[in-house]
C-alpha atoms as a PDB file:
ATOM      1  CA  UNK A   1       0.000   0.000   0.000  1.00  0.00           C
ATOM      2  CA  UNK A   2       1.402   3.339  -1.019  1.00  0.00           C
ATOM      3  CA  UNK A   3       1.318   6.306   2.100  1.00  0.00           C
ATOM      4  CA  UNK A   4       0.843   9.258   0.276  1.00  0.00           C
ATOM      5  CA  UNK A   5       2.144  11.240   2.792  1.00  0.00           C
ATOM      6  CA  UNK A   6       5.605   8.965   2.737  1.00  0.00           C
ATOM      7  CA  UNK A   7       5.379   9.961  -1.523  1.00  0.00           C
ATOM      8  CA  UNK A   8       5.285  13.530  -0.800  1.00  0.00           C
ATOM      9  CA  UNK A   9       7.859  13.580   1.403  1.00  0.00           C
ATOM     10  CA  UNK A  10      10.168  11.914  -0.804  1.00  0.00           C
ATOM     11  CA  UNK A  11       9.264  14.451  -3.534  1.00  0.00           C
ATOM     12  CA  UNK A  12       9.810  17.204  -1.306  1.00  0.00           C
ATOM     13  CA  UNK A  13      13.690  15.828  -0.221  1.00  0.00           C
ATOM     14  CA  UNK A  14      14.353  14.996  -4.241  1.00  0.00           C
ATOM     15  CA  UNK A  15      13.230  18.804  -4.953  1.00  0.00           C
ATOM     16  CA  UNK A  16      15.284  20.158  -2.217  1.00  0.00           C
ATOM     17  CA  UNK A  17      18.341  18.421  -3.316  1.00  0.00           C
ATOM     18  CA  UNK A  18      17.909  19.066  -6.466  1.00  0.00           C
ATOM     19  CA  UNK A  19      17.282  22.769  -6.398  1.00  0.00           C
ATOM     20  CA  UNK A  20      20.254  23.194  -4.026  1.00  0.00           C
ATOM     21  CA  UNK A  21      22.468  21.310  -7.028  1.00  0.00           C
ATOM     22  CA  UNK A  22      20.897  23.511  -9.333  1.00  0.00           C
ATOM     23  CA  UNK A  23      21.465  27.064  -7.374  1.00  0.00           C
ATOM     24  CA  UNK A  24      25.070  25.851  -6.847  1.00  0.00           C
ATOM     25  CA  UNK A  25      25.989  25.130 -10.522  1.00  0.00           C
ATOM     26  CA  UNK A  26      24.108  28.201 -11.189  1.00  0.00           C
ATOM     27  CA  UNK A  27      21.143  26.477 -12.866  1.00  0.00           C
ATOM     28  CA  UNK A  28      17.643  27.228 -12.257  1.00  0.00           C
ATOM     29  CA  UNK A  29      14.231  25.024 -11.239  1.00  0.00           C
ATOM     30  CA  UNK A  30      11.325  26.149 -12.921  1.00  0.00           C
ATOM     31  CA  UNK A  31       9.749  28.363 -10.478  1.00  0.00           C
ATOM     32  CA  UNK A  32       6.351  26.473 -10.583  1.00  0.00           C
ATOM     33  CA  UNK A  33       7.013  24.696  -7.486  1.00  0.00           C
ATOM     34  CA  UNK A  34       3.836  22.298  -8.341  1.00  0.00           C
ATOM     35  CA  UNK A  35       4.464  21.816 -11.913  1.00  0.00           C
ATOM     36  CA  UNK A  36       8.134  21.455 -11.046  1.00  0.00           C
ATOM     37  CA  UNK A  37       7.086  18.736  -8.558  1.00  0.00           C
ATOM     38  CA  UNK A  38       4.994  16.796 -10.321  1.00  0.00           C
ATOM     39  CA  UNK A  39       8.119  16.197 -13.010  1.00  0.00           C
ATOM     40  CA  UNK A  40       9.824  15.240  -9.652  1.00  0.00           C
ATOM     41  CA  UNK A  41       6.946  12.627  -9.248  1.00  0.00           C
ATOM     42  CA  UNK A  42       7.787  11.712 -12.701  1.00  0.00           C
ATOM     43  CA  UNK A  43      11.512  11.102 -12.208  1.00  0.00           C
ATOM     44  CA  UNK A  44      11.477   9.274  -9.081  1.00  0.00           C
ATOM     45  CA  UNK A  45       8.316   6.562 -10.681  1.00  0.00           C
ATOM     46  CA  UNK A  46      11.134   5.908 -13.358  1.00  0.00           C
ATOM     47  CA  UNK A  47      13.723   5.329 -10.880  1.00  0.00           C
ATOM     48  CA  UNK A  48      11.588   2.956  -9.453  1.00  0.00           C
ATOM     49  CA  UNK A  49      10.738   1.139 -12.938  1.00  0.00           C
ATOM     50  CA  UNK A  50      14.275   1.119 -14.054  1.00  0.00           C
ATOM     51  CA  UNK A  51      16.732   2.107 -11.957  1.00  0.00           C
ATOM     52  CA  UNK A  52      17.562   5.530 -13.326  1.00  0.00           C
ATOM     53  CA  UNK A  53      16.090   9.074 -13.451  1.00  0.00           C
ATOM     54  CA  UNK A  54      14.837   9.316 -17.190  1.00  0.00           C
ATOM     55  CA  UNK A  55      13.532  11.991 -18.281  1.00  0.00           C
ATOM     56  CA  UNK A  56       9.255  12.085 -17.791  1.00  0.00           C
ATOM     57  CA  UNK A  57       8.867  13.541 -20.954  1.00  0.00           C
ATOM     58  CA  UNK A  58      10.531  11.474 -23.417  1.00  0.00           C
ATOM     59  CA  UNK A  59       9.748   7.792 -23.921  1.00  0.00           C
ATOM     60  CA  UNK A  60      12.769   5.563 -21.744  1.00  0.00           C
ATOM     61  CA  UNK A  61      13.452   2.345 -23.433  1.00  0.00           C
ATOM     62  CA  UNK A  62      13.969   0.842 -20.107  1.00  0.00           C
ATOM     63  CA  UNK A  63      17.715  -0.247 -20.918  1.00  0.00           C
ATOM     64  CA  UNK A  64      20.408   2.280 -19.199  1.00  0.00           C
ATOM     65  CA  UNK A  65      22.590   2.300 -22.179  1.00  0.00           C
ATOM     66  CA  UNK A  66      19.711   3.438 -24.872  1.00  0.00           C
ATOM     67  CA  UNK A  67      18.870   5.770 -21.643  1.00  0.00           C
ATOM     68  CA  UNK A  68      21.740   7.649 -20.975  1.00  0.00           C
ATOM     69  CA  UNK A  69      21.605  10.901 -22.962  1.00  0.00           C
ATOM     70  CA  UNK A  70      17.914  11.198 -21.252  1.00  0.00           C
ATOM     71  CA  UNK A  71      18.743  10.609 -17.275  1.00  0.00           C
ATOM     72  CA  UNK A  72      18.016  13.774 -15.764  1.00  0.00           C
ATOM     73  CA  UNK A  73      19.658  16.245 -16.193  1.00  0.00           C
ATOM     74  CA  UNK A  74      19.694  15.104 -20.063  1.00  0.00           C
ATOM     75  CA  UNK A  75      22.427  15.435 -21.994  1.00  0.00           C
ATOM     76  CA  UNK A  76      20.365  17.972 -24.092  1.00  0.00           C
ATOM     77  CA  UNK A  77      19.667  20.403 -21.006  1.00  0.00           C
ATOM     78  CA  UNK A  78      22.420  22.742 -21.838  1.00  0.00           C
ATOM     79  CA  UNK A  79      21.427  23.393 -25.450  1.00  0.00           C
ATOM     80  CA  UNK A  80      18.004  23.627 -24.659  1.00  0.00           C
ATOM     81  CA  UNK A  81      18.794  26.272 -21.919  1.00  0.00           C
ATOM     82  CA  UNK A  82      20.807  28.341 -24.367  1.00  0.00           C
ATOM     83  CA  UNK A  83      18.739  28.259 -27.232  1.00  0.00           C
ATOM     84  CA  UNK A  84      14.697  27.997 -25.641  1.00  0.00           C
ATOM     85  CA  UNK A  85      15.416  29.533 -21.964  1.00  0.00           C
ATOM     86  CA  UNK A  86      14.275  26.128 -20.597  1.00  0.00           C
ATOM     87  CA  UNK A  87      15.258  22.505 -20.724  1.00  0.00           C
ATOM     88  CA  UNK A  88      12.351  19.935 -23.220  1.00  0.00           C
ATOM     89  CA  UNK A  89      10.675  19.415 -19.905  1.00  0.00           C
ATOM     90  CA  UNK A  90      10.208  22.591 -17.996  1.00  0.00           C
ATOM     91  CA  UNK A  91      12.201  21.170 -15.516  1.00  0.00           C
ATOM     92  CA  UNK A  92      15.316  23.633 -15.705  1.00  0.00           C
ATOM     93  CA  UNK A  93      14.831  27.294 -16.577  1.00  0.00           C
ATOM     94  CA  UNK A  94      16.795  30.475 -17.787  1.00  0.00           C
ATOM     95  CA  UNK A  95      17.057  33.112 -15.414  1.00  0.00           C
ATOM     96  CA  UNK A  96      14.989  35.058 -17.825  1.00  0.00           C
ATOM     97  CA  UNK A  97      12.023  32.393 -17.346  1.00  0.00           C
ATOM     98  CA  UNK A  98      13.177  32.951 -13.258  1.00  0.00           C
ATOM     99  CA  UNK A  99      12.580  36.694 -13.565  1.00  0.00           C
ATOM    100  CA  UNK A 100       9.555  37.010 -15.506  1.00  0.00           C
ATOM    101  CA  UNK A 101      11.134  38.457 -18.375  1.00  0.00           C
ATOM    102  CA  UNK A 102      10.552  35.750 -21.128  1.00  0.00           C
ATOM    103  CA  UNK A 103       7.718  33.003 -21.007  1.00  0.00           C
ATOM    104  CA  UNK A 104       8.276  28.990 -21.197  1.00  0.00           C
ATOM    105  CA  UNK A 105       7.470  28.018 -24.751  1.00  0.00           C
ATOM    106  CA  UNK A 106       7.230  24.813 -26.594  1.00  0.00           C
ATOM    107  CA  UNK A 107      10.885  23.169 -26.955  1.00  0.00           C
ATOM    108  CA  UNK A 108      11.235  21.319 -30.123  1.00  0.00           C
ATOM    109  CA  UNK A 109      12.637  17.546 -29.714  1.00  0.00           C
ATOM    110  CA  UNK A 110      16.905  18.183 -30.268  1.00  0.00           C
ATOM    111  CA  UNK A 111      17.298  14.053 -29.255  1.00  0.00           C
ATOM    112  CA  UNK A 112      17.547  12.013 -32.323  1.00  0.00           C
ATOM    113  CA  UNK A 113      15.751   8.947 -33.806  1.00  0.00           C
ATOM    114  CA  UNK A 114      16.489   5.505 -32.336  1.00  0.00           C
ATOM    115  CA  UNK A 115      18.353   4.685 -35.803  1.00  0.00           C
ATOM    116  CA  UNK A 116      20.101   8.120 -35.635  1.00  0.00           C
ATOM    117  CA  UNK A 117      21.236   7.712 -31.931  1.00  0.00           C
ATOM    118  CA  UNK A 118      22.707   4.338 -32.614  1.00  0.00           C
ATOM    119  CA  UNK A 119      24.691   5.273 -35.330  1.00  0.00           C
ATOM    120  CA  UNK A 120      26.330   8.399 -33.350  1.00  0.00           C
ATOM    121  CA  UNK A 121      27.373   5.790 -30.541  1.00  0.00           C
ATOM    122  CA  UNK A 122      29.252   3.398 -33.042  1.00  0.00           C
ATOM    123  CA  UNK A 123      30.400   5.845 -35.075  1.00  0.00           C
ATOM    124  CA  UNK A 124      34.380   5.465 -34.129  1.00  0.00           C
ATOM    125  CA  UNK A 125      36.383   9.197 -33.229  1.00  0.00           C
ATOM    126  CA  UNK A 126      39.369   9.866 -35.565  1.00  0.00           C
ATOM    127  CA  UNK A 127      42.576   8.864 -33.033  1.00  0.00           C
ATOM    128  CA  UNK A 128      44.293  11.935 -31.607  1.00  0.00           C
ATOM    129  CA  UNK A 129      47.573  12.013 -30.534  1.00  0.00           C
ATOM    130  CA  UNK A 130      48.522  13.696 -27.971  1.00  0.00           C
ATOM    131  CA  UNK A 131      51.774  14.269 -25.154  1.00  0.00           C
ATOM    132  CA  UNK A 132      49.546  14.727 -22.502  1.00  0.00           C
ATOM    133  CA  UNK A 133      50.321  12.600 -19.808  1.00  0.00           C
ATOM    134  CA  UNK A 134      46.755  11.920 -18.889  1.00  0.00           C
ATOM    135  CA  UNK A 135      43.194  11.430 -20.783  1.00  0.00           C
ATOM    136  CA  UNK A 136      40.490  14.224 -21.218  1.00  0.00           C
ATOM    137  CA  UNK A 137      37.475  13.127 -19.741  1.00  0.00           C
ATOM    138  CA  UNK A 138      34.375  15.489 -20.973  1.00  0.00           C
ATOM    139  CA  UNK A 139      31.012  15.489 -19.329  1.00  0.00           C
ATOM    140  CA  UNK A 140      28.320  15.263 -21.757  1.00  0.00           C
ATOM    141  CA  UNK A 141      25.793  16.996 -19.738  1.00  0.00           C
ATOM    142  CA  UNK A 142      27.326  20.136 -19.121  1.00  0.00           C
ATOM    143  CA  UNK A 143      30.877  19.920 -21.100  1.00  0.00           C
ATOM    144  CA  UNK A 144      32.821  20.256 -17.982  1.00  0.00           C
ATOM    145  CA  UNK A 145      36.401  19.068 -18.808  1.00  0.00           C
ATOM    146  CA  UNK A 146      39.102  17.444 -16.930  1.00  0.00           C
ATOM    147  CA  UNK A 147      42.405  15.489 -17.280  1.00  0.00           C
ATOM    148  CA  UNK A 148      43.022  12.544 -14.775  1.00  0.00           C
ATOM    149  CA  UNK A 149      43.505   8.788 -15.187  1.00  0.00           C
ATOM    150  CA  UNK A 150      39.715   8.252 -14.574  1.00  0.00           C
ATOM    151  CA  UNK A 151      37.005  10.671 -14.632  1.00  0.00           C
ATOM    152  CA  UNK A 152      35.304  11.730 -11.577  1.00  0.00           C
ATOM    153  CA  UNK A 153      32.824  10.229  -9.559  1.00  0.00           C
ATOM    154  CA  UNK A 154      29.947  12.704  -9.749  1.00  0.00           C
ATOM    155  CA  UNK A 155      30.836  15.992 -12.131  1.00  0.00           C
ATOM    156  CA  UNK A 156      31.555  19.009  -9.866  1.00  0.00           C
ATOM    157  CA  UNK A 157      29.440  21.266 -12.162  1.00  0.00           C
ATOM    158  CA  UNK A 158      26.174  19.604 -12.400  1.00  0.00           C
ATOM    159  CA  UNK A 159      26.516  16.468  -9.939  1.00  0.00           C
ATOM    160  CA  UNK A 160      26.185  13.714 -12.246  1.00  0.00           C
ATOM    161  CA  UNK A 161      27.553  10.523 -12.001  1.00  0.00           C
ATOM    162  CA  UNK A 162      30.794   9.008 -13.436  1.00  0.00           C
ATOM    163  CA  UNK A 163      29.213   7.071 -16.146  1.00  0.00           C
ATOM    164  CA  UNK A 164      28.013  10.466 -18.031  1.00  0.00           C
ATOM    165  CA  UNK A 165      31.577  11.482 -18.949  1.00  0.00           C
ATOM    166  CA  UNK A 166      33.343  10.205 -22.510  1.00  0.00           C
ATOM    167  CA  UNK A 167      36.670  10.140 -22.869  1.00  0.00           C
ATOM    168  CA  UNK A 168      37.446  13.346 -24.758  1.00  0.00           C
ATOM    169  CA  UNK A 169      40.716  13.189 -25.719  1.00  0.00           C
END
């Protein structure tokens, strides 16, 4: 039996933390505490169902790997941010959408195809030499860049975990 109250309280804790991430890396929640919420809800059914935070508004196929470019924060956040003032699901806003200056509009879809996606993962980088005496690791959600033997745990900038970065160079 689900306690409702228990549900709301887990919401609540998952917003908190979240928001304080956000504030920190100097990103913003959508200031619709309820509508911001209820994509909280979201979120924490599809940990629940899979294992991982996808995003609520796209379809998850349910397999991590096909998953990973959608686990919120989405790989696509960033782009979204810059070019629409808000993330595809309302989630994360501009500080123009914070202030009141600009409205939340419709975000087009940036995430490819199934067919398309695949074919960026297997396509092979060109090889680049380099003298440096340790990898580039580059996180894909928010491009943060850093050279060690392994990347890091959970990204300094945006808090997500290791298995986001790719090895860069």
């Amino acid at each position: 039996m689900n306690h409702p109250e228990k549900d709301e309280s887990k919401v609540d804790d998952y917003y908190e933390r979240i928001k304080k991430q956000a504030e920190s890396g100097g990103y913003h929640l959508n200031p619709d505490v309820e509508f911001t919420k209820s994509l909280i809800r979201s979120i924490i059914i599809n940990e629940d169902r899979y294992g991982y935070g996808a995003c609520p508004c796209r379809l998850s196929f349910g397999i991590k790997e096909d998953d990973m470019d959608i686990i919120c924060p989405c790989d696509y956040r960033d782009p979204d941010l810059h070019d629409y003032n808000a993330c595809y699901c309302g989630l994360y806003v501009s500080g123009e959408i914070l202030k009141g200056k600009k409205e939340l509009k419709p975000i087009p879809e940036r995430r490819p195809a199934p067919a398309q996606r695949k074919k960026i993962i297997t396509t092979t980088k060109p090889e680049i030499t380099t003298d440096l005496p340790f990898p580039v690791w580059r996180c894909k959600v928010c491009g943060y860049l850093c050279a060690r033997e392994e990347p890091p745990e959970i990204c300094p900038i945006c808090k997500v975990d290791k298995d986001r970065f790719e090895r860069f160079i």
